[in-house]
Protein backbone atom coordinates (compact mmCIF):
# COMPACT_ATOMS: atom_id res chain seq x y z
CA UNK A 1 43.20 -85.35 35.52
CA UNK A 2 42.21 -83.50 38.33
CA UNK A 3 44.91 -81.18 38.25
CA UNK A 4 44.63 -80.47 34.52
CA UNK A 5 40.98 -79.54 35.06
CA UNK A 6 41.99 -77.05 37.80
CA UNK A 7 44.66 -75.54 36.12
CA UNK A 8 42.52 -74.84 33.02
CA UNK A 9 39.74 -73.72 35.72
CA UNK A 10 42.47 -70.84 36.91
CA UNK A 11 42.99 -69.72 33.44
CA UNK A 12 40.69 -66.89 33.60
CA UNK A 13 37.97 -65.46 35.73
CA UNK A 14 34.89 -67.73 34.91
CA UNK A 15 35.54 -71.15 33.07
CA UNK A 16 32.72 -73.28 31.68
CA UNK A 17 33.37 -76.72 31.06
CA UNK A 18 30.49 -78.43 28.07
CA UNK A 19 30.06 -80.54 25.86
CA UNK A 20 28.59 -78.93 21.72
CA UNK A 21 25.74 -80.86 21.99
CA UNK A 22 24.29 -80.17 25.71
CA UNK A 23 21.23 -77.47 25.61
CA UNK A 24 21.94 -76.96 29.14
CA UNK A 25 25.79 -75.94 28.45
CA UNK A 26 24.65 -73.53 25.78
CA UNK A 27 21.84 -71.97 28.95
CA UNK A 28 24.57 -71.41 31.10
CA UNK A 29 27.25 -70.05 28.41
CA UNK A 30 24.55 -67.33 27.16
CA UNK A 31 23.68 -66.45 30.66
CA UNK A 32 27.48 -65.32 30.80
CA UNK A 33 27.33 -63.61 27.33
CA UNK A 34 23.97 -61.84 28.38
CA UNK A 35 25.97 -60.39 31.65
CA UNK A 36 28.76 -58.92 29.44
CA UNK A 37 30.98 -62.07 30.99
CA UNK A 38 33.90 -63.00 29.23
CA UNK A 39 33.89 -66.71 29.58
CA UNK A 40 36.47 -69.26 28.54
CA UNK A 41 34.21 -72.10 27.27
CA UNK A 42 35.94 -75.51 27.42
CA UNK A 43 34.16 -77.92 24.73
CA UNK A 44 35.43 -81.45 26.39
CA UNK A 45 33.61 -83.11 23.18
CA UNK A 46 37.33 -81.34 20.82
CA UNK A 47 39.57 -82.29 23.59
CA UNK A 48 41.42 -85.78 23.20
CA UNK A 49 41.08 -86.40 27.05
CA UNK A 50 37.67 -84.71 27.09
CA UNK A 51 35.80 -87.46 28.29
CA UNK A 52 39.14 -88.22 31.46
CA UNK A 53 38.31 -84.49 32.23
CA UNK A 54 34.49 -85.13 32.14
CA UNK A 55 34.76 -88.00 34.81
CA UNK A 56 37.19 -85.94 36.70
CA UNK A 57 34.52 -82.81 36.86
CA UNK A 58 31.74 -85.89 38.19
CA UNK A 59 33.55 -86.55 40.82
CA UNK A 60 34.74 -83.08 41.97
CA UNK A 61 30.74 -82.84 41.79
CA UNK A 62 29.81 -85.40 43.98
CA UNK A 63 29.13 -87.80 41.66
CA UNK A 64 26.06 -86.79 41.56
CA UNK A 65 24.00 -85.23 38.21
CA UNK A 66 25.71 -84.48 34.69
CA UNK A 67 29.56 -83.36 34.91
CA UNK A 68 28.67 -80.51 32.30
CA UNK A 69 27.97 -77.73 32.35
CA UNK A 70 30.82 -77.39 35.38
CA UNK A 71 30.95 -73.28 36.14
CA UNK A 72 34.36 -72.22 38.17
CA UNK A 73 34.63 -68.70 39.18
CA UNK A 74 37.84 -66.69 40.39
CA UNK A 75 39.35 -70.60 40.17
CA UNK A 76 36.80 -71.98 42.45
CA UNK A 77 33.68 -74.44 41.47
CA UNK A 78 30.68 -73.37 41.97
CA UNK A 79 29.07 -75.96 40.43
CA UNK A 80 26.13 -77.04 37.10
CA UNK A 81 23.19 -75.06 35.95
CA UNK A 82 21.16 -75.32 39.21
CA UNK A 83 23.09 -73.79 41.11
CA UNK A 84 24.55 -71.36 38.77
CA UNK A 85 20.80 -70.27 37.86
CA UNK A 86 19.71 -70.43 41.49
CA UNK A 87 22.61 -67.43 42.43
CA UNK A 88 21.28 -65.66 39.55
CA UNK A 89 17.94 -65.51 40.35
CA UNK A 90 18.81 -65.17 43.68
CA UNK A 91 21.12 -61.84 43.71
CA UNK A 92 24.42 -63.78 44.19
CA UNK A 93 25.78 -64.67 40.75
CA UNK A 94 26.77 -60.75 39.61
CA UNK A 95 28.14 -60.13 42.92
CA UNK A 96 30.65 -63.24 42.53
CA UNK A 97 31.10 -62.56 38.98
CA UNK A 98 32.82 -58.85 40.42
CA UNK A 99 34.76 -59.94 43.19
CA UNK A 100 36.23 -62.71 40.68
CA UNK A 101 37.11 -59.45 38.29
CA UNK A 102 34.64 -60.96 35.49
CA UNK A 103 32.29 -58.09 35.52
CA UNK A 104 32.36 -54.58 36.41
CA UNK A 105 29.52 -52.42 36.52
């Protein structure tokens, strides 16, 4: 499952994995809109092996917290809301966003 999270990770420049009913999913997805970021949003909660993919993202996490939201950027995870909203706040998150070619300013 692994491998079917990845390869839906590389399908564009930033790729949020949530669940519809997570507030914290719906933080991180509006941070992207609010930085003109053109997000694909993965809703595991409509996919049939949503909740495979959801233990999958866990444990490419650590193991450690809730497996959504799960942020990749240029293919790579970078991990939930914390640390997301920790680059953003401090300087790092628009930087990635452009070398991944998800923003241009």
């Amino acid at each position: 499952m692994a491998d079917r999270v990845m390869k839906l990770a590389s399908e564009r420049a930033v790729v949020v994995f949530t669940l519809s009913s997570c507030c914290m999913c719906h933080t991180v997805t509006k941070l992207m809109q609010d930085l003109s970021v053109n997000a694909l949003v993965h809703e595991l909660d409509s996919d049939p092996r949503g909740k495979e993919m959801e233990s999958a993202l866990l444990k490419m996490l650590g193991g450690r917290g809730p497996a959504v939201p799960a942020v990749f950027i240029g293919g790579k995870l970078v991990g939930g809301t914390n640390r997301v909203m920790s680059l953003h706040l401090g300087g790092e998150l628009v930087p990635m966003l452009m070398n991944a070619g998800a923003l241009w300013v």
